[in-house]
PDB file of N, CA and C in Angstrom:
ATOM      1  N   UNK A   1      -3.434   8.270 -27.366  1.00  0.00           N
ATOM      2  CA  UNK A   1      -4.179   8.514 -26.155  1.00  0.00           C
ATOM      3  C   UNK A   1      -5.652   8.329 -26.468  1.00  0.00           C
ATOM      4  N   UNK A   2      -6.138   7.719 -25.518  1.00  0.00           N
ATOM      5  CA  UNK A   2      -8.071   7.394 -25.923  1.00  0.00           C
ATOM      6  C   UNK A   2      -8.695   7.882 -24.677  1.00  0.00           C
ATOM      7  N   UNK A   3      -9.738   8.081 -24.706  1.00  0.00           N
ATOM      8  CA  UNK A   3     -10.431   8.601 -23.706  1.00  0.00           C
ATOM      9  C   UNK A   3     -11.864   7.827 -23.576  1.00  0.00           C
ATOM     10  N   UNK A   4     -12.322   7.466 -22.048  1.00  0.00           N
ATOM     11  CA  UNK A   4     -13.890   6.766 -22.344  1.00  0.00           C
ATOM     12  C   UNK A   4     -14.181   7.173 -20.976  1.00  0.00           C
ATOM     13  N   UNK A   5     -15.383   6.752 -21.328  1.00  0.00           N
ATOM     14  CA  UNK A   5     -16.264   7.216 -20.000  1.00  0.00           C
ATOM     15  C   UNK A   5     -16.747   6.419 -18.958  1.00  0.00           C
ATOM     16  N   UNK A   6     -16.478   6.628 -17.670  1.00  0.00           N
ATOM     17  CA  UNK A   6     -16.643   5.712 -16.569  1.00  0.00           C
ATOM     18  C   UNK A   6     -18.002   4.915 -16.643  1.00  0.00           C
ATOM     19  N   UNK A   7     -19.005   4.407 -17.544  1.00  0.00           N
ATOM     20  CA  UNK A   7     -19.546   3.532 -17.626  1.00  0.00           C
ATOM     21  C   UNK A   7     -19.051   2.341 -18.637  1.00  0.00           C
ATOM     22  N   UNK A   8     -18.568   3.250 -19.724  1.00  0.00           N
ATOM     23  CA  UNK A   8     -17.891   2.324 -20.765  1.00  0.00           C
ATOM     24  C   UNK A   8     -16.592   1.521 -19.750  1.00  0.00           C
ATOM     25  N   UNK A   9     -15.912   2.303 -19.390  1.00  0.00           N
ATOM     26  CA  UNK A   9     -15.027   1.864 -18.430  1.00  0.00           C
ATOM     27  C   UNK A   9     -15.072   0.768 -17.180  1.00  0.00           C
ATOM     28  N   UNK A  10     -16.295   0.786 -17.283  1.00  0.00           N
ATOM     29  CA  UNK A  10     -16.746  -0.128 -15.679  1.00  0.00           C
ATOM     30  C   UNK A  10     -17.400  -1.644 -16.723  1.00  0.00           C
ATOM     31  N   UNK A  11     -17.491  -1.648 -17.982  1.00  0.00           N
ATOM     32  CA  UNK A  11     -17.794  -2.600 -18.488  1.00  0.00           C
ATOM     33  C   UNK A  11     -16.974  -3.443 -19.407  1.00  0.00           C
ATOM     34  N   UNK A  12     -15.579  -2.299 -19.455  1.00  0.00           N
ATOM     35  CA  UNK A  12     -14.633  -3.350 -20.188  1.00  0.00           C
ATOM     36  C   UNK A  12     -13.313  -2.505 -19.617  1.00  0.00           C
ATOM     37  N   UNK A  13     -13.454  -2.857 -18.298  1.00  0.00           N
ATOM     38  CA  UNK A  13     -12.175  -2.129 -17.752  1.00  0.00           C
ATOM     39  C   UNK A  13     -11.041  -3.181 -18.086  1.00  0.00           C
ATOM     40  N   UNK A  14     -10.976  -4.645 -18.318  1.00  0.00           N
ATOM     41  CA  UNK A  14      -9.645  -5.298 -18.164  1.00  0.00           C
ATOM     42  C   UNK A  14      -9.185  -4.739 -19.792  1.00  0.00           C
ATOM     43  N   UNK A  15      -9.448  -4.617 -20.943  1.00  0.00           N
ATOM     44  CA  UNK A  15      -9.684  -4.147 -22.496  1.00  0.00           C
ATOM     45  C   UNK A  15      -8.668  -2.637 -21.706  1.00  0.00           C
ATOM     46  N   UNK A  16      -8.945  -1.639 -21.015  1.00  0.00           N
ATOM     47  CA  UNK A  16      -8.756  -0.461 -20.485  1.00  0.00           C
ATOM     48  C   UNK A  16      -6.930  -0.781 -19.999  1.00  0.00           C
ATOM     49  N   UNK A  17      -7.116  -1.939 -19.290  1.00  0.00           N
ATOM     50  CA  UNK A  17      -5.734  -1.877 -18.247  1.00  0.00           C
ATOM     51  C   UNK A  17      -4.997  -2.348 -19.185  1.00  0.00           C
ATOM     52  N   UNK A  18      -5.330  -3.470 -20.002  1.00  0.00           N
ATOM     53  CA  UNK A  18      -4.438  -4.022 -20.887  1.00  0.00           C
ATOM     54  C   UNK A  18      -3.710  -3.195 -21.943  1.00  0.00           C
ATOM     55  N   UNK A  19      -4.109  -1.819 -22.557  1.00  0.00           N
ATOM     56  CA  UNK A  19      -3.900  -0.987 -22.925  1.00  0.00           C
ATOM     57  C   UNK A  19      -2.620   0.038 -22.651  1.00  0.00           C
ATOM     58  N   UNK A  20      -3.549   0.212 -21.075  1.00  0.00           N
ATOM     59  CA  UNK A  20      -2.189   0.729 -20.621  1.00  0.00           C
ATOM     60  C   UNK A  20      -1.110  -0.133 -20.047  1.00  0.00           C
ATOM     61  N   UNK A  21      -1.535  -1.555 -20.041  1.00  0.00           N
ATOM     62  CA  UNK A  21      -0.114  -2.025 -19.832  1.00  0.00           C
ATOM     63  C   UNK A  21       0.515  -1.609 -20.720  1.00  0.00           C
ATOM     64  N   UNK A  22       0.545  -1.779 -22.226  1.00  0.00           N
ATOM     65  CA  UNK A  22       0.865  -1.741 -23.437  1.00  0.00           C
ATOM     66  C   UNK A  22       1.599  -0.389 -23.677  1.00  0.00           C
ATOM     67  N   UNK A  23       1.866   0.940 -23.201  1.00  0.00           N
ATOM     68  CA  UNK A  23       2.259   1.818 -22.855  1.00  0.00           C
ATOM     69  C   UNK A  23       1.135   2.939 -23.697  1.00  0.00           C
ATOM     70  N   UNK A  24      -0.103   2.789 -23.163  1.00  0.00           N
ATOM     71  CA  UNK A  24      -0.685   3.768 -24.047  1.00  0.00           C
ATOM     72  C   UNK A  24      -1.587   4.430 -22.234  1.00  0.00           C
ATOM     73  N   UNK A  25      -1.853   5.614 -22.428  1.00  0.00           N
ATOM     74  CA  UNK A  25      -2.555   6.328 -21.585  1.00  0.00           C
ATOM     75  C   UNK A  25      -4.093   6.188 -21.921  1.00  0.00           C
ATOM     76  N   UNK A  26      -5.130   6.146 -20.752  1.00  0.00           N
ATOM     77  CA  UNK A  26      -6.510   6.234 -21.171  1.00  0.00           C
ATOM     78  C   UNK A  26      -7.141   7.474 -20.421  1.00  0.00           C
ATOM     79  N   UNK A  27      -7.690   8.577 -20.705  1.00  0.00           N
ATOM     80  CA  UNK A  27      -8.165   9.135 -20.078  1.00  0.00           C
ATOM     81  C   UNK A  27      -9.514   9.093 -19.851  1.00  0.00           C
ATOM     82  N   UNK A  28      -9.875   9.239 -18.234  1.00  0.00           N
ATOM     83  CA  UNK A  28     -11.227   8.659 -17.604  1.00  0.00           C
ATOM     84  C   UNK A  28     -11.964  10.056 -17.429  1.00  0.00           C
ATOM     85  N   UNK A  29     -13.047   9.911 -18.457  1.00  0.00           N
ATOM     86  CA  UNK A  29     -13.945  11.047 -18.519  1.00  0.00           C
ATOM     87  C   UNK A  29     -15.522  11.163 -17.476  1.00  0.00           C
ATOM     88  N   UNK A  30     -15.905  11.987 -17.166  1.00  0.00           N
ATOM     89  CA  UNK A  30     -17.436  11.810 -16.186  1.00  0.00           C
ATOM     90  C   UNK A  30     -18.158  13.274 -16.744  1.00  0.00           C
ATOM     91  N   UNK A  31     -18.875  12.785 -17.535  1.00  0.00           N
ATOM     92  CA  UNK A  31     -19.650  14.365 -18.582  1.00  0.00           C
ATOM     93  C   UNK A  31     -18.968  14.696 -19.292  1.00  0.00           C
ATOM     94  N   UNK A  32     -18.095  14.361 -19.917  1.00  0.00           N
ATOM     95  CA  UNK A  32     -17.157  14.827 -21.245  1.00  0.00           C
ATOM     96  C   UNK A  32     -16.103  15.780 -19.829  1.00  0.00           C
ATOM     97  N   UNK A  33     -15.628  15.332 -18.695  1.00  0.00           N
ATOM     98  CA  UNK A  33     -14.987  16.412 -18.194  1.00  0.00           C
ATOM     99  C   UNK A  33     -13.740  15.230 -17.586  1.00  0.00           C
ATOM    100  N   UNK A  34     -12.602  15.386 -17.547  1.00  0.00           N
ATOM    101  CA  UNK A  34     -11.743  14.147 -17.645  1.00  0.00           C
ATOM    102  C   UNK A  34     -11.325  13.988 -15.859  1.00  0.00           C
ATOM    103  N   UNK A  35     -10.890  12.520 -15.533  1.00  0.00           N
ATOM    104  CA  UNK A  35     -11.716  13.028 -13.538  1.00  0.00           C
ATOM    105  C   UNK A  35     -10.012  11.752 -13.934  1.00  0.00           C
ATOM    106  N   UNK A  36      -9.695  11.274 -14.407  1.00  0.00           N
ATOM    107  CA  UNK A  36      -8.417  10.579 -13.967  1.00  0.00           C
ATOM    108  C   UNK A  36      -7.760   9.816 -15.451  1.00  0.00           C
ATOM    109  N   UNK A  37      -6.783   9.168 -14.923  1.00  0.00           N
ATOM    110  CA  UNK A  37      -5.766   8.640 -16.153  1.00  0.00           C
ATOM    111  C   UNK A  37      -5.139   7.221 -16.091  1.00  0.00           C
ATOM    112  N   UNK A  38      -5.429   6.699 -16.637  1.00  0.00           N
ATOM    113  CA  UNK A  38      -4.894   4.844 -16.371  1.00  0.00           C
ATOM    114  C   UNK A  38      -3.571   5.157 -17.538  1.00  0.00           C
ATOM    115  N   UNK A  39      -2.806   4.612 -17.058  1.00  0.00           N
ATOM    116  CA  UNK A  39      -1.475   5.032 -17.945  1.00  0.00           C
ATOM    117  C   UNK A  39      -0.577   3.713 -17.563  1.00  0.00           C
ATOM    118  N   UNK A  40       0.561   3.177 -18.388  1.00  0.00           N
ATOM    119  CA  UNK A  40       1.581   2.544 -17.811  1.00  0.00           C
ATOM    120  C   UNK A  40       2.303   2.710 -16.784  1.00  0.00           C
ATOM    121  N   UNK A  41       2.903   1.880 -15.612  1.00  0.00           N
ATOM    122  CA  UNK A  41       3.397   2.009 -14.691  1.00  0.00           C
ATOM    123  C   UNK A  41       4.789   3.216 -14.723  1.00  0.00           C
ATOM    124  N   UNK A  42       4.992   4.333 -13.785  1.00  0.00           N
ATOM    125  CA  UNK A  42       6.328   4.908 -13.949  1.00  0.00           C
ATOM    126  C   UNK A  42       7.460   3.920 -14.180  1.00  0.00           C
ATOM    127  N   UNK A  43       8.493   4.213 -15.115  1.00  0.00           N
ATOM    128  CA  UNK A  43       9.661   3.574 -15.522  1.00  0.00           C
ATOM    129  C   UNK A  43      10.292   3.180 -13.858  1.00  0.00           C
ATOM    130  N   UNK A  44      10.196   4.070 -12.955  1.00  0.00           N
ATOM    131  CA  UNK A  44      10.756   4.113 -11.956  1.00  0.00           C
ATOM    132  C   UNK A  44      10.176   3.209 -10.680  1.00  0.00           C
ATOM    133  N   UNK A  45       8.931   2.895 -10.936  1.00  0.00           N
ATOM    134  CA  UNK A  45       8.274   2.000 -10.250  1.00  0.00           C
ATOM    135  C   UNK A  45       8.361   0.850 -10.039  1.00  0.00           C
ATOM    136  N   UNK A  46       8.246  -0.107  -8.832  1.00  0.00           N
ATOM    137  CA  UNK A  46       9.226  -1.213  -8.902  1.00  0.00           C
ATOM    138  C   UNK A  46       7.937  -2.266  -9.644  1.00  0.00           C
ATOM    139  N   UNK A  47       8.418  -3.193 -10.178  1.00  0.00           N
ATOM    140  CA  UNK A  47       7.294  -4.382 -10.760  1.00  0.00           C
ATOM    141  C   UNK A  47       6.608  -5.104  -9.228  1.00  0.00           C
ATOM    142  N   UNK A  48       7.139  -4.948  -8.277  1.00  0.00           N
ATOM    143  CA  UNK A  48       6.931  -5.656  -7.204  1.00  0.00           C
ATOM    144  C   UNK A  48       5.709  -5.020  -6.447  1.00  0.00           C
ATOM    145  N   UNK A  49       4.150  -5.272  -6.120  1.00  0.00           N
ATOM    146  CA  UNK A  49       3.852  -4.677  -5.318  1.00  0.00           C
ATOM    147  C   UNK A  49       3.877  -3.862  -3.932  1.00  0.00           C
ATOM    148  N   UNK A  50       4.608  -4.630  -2.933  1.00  0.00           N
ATOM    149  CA  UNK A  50       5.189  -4.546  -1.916  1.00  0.00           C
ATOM    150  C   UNK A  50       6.225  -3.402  -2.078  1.00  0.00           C
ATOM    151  N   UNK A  51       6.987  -3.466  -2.828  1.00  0.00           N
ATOM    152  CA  UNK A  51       7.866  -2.722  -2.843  1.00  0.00           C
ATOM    153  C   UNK A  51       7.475  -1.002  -3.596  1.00  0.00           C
ATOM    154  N   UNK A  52       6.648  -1.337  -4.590  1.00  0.00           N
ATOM    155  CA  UNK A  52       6.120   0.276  -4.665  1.00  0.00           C
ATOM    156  C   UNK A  52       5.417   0.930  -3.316  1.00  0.00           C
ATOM    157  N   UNK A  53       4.406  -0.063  -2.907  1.00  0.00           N
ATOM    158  CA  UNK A  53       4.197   0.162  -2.167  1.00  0.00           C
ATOM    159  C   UNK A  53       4.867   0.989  -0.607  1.00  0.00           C
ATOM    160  N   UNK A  54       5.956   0.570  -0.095  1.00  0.00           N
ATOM    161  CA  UNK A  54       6.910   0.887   0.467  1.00  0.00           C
ATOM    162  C   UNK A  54       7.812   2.281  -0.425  1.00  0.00           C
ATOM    163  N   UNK A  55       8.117   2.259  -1.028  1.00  0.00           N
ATOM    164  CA  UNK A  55       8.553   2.902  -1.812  1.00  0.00           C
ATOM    165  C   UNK A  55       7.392   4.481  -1.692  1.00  0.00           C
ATOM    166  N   UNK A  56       6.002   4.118  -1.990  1.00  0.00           N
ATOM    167  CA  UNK A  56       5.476   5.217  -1.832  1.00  0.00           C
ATOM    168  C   UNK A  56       5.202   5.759  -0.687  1.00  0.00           C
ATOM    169  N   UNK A  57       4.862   4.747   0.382  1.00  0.00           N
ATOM    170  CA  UNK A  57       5.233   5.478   2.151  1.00  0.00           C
ATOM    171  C   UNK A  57       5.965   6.318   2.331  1.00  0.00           C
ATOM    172  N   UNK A  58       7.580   5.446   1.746  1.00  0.00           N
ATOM    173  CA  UNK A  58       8.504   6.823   2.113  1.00  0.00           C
ATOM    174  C   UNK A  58       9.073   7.908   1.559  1.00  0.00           C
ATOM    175  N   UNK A  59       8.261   7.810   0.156  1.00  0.00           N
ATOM    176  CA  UNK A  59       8.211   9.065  -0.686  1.00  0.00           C
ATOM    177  C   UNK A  59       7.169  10.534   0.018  1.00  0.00           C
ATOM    178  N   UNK A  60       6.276   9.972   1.012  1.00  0.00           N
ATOM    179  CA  UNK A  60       5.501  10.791   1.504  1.00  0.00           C
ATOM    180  C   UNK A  60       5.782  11.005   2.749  1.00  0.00           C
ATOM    181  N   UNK A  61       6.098  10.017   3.260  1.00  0.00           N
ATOM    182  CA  UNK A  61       7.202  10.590   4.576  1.00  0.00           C
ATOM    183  C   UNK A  61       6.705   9.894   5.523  1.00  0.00           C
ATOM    184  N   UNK A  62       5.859   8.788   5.815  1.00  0.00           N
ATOM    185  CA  UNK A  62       4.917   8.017   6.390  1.00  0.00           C
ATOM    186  C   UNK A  62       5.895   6.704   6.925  1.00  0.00           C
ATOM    187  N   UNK A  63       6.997   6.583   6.052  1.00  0.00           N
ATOM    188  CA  UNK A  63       8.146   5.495   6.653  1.00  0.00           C
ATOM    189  C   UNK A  63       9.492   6.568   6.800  1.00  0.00           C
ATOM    190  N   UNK A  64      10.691   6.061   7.303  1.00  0.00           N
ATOM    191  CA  UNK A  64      12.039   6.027   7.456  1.00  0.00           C
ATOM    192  C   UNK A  64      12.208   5.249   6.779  1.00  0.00           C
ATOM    193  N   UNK A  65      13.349   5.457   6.081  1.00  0.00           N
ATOM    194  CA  UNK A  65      14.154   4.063   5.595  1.00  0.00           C
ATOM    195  C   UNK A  65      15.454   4.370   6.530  1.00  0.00           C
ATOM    196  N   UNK A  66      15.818   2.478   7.073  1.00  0.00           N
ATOM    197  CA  UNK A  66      16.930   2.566   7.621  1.00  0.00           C
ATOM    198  C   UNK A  66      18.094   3.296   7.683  1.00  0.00           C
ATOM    199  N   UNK A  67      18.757   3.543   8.914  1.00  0.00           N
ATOM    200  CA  UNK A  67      20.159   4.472   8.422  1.00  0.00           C
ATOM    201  C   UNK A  67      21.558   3.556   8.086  1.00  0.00           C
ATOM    202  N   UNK A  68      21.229   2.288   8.746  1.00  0.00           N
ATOM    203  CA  UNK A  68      22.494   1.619   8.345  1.00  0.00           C
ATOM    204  C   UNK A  68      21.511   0.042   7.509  1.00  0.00           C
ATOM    205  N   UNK A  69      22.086  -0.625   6.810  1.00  0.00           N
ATOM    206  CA  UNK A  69      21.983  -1.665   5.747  1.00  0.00           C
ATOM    207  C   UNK A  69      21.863  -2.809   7.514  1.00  0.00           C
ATOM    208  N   UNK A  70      20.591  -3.854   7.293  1.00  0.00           N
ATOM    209  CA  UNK A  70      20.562  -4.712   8.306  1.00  0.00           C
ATOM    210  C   UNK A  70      21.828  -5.872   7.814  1.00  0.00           C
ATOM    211  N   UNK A  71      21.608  -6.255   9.505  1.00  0.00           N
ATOM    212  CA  UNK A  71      22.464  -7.438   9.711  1.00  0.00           C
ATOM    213  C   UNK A  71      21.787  -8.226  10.371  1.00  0.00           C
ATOM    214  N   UNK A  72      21.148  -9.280   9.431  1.00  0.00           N
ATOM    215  CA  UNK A  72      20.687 -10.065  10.215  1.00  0.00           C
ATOM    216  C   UNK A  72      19.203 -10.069  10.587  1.00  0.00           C
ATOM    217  N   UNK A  73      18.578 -10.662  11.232  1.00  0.00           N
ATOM    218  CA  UNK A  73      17.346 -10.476  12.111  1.00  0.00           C
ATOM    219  C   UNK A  73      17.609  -9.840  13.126  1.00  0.00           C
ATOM    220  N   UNK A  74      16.310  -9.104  13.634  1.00  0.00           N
ATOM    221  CA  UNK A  74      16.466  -8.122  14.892  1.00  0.00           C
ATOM    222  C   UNK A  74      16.744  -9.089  16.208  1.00  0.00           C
ATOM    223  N   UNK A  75      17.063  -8.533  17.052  1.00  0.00           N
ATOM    224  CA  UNK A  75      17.531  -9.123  18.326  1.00  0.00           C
ATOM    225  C   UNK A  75      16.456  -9.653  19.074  1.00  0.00           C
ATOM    226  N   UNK A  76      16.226 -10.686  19.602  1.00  0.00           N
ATOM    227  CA  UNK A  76      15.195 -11.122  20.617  1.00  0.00           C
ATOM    228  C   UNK A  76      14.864 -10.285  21.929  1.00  0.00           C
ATOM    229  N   UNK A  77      14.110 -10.044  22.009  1.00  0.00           N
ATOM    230  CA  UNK A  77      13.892  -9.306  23.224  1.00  0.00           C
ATOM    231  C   UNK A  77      13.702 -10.168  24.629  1.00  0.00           C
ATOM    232  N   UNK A  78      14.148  -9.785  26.028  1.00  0.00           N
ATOM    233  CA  UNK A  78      13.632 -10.212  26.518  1.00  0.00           C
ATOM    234  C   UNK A  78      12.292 -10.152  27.538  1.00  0.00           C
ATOM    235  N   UNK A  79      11.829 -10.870  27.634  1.00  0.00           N
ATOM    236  CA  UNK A  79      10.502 -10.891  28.657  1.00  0.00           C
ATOM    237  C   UNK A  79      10.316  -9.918  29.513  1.00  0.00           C
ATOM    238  N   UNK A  80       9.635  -8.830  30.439  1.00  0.00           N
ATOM    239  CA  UNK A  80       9.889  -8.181  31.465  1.00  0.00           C
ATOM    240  C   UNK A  80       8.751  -9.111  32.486  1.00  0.00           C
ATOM    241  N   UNK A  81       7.829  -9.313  31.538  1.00  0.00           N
ATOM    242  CA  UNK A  81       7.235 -10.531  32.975  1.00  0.00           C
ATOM    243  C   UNK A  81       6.280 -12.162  32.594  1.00  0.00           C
ATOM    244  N   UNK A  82       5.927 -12.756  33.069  1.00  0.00           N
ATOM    245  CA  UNK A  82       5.511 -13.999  32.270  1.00  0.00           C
ATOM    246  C   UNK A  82       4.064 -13.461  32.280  1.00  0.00           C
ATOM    247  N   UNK A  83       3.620 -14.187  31.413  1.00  0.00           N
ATOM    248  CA  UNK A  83       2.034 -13.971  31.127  1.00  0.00           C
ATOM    249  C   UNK A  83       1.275 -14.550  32.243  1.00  0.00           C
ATOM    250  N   UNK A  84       1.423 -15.203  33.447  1.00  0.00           N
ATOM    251  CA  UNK A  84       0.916 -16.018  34.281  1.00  0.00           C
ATOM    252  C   UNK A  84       1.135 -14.567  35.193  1.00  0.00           C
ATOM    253  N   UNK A  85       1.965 -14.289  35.265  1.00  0.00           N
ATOM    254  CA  UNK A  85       1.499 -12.948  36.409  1.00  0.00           C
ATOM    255  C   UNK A  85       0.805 -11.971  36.199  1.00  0.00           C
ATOM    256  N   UNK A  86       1.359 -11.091  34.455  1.00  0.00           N
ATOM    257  CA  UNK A  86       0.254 -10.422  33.861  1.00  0.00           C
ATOM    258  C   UNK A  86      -1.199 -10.769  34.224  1.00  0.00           C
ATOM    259  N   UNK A  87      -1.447 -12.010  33.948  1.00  0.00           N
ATOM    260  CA  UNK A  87      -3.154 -12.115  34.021  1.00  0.00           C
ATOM    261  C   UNK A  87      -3.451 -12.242  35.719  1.00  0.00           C
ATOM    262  N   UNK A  88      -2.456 -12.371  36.517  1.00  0.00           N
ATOM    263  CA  UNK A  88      -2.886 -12.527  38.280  1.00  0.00           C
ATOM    264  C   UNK A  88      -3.144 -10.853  38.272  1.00  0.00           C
ATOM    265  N   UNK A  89      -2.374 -10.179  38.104  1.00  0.00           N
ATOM    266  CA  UNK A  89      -2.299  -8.483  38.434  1.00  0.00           C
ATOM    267  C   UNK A  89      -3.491  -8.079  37.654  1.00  0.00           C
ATOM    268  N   UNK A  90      -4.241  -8.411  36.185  1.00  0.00           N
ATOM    269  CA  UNK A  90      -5.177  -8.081  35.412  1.00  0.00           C
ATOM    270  C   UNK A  90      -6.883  -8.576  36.369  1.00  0.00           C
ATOM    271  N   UNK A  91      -5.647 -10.146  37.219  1.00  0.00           N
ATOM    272  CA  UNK A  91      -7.411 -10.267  37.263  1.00  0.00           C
ATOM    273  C   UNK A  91      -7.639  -9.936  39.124  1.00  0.00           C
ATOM    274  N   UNK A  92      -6.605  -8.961  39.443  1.00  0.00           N
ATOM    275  CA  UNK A  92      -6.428  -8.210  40.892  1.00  0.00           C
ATOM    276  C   UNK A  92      -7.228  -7.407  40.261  1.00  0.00           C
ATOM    277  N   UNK A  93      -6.816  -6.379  39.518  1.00  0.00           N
ATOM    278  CA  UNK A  93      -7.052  -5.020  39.215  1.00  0.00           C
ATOM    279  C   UNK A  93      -8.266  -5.217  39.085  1.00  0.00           C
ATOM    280  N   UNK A  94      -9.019  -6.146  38.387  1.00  0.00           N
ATOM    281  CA  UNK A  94     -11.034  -6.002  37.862  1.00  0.00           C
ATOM    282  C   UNK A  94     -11.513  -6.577  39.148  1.00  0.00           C
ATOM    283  N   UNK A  95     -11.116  -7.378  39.884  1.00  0.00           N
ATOM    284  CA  UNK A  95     -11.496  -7.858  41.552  1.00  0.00           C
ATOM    285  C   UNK A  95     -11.566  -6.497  42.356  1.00  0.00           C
ATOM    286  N   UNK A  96     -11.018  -5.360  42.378  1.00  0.00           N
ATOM    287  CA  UNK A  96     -11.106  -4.477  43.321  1.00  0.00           C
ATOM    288  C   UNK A  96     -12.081  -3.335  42.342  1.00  0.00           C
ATOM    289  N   UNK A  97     -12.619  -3.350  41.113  1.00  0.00           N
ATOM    290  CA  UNK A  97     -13.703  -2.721  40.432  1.00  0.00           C
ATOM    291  C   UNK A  97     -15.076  -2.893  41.106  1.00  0.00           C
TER     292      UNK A  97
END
């Protein structure tokens, strides 16, 4: 485990990450007082950005994950009105402003 200080750190941070790719922890000091930790990825973490990502949404509760496994693409929806009327009724509504 090594420890440096957020200026040393801001000047050879890729030296820092490469490290902890390597499975070693760095601890990030500010006054000799330690403020965070660059460490190797959790074993459990996916290599995929996207997918930790997701992964951490719904570890916090910010997503659902599906209740049944998809089939397919979602269903097309249909229209409730064409965009040519939308904008007649949009441009009624600012005419009587």
């Amino acid at each position: 485990m090594r420890s440096v200080g957020i200026k040393a750190l801001n000047s050879r941070l890729s030296e820092y990450v490469r490290l902890a790719a390597s499975g070693e922890t760095v601890l990030v000091t500010d006054r000799d007082r330690v403020v965070a930790e660059i460490g190797p990825p959790r074993e459990t973490r996916s290599p995929v950005l996207a997918d930790a990502v997701l992964a951490e949404a719904v570890r916090r509760g910010w997503l659902t994950p599906p209740a049944l496994p998809a089939r397919g693409p979602p269903p097309r929806g249909t229209p409730v009105a064409r965009v040519s009327e939308i904008l007649g009724e949009l441009d009624e509504d600012r005419s009587e402003r």
